[in-house]
Protein backbone atom coordinates (compact mmCIF):
# COMPACT_ATOMS: atom_id res chain seq x y z
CA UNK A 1 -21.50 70.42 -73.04
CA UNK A 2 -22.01 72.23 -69.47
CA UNK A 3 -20.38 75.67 -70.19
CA UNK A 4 -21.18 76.79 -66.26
CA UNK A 5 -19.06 73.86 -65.04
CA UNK A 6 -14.58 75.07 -64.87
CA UNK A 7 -12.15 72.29 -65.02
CA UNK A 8 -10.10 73.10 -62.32
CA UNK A 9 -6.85 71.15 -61.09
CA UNK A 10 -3.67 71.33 -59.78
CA UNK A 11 -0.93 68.81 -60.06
CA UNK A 12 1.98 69.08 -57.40
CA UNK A 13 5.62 67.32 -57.49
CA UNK A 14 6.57 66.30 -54.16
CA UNK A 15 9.81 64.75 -53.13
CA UNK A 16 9.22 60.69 -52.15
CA UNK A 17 11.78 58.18 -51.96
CA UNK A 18 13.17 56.19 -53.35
CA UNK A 19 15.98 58.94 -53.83
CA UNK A 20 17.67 58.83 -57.25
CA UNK A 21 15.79 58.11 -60.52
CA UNK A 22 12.17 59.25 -60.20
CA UNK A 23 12.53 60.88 -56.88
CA UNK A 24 9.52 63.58 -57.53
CA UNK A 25 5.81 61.87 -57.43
CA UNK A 26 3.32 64.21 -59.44
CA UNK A 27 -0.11 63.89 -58.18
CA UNK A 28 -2.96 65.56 -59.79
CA UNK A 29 -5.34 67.37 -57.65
CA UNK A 30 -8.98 68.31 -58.29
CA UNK A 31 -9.52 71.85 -57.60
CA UNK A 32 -13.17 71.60 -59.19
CA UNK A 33 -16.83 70.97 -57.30
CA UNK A 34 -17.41 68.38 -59.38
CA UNK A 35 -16.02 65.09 -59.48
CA UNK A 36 -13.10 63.92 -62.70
CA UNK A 37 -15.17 61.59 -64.77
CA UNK A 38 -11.45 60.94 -66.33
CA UNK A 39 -8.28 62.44 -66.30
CA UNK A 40 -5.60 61.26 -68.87
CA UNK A 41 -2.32 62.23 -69.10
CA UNK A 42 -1.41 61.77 -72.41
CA UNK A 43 2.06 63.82 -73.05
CA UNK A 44 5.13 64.75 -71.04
CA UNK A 45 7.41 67.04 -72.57
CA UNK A 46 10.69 68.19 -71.15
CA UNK A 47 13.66 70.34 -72.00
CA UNK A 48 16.96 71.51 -71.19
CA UNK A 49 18.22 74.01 -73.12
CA UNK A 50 17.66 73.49 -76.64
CA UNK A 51 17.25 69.88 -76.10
CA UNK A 52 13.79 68.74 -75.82
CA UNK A 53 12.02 65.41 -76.05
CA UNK A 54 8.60 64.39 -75.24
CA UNK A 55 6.63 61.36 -74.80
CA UNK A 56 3.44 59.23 -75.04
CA UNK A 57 1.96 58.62 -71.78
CA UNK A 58 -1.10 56.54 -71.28
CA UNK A 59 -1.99 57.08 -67.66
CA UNK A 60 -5.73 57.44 -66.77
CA UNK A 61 -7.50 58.52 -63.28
CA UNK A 62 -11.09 58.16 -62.93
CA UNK A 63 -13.81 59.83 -60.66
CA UNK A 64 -11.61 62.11 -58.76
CA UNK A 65 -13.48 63.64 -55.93
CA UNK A 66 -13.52 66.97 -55.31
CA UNK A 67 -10.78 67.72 -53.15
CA UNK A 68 -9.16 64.18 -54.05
CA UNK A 69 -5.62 63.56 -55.36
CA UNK A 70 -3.63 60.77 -57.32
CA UNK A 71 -0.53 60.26 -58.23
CA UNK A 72 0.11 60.54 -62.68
CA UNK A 73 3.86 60.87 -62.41
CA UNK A 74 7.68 59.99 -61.73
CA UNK A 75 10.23 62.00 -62.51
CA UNK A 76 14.21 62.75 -61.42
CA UNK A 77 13.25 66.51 -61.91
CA UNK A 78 16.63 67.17 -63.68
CA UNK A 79 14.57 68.83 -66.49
CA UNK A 80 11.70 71.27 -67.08
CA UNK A 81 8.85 69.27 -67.32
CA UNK A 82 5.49 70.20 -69.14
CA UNK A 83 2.12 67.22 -68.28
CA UNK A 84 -0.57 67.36 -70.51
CA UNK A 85 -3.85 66.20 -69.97
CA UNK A 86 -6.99 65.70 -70.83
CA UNK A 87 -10.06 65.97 -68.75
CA UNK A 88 -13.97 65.58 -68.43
CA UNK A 89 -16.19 66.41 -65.44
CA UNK A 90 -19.23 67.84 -65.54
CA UNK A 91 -20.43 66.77 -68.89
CA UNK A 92 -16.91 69.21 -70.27
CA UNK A 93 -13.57 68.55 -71.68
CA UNK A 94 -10.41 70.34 -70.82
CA UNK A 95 -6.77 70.37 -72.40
CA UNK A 96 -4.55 71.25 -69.48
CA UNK A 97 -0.88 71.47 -69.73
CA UNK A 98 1.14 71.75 -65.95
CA UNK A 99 4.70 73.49 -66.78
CA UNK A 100 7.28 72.65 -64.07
CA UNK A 101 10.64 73.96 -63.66
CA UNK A 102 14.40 71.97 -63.12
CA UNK A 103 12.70 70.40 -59.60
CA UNK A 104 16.55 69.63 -58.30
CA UNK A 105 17.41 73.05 -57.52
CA UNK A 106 14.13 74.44 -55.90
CA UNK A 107 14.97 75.19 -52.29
CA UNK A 108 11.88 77.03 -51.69
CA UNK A 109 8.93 74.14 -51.92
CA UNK A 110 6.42 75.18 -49.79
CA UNK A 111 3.40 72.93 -48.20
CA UNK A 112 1.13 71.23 -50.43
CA UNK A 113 -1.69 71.05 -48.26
CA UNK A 114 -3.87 68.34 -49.91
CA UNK A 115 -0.82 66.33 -49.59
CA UNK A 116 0.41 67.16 -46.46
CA UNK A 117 4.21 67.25 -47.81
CA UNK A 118 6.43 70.05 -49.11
CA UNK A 119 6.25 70.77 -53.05
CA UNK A 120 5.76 72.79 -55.84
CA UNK A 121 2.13 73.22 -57.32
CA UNK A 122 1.11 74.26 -60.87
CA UNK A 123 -2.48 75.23 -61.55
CA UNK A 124 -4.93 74.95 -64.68
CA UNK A 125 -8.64 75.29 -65.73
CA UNK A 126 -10.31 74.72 -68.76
């Protein structure tokens, strides 16, 4: 394994329509210099309150340019949200985990700028 390479993404909820059920469209991002052999998202968790369920997901990207984005994710962003995934670039393997908050009531999304849209960005490396 290539210790000198960093797994480095972002994944950012943005707003789309349809509005209603699965209004927010999560893309991941790939902060890296490399490009994602693979990205999987494999989990998404969320919670409100003490209530908290989470889920198998099976969604894969593959060879993600640096600088590249694609969407993983639909959501109504009613709940906090956690994405988990697992990638490889570089000859390394990364566990990330993206923790979102109750999306509905943000008011202050600012510009994602690989996207060109307005909406809230989580960052990981591994």
């Amino acid at each position: 394994m290539n210790e000198s390479v960093r797994v480095r993404c972002r994944v950012a909820a943005c707003r789309e329509p349809p509005v209603g059920a699965g209004e927010w469209r999560f893309y991941l991002i790939n902060d890296g210099d490399v490009p994602l052999e693979s990205a999987a998202l494999y989990r998404v968790s969320t919670e409100w309150g003490d209530f908290g369920h989470s889920q198998a997901a099976d969604v894969l990207v593959r060879d993600l340019a640096p600088g590249a984005h694609a969407p993983i994710w639909r959501d109504d962003g009613e709940f906090r949200i956690e994405l988990s995934l697992l990638v490889r670039a570089g000859g390394r393997e990364a566990r990330l985990d993206f923790e979102f908050p109750k999306l509905y009531i943000q008011r202050n999304l600012r510009r994602v700028e690989a996207l060109g849209r307005l909406g809230w960005e989580e960052s990981a490396e591994g």
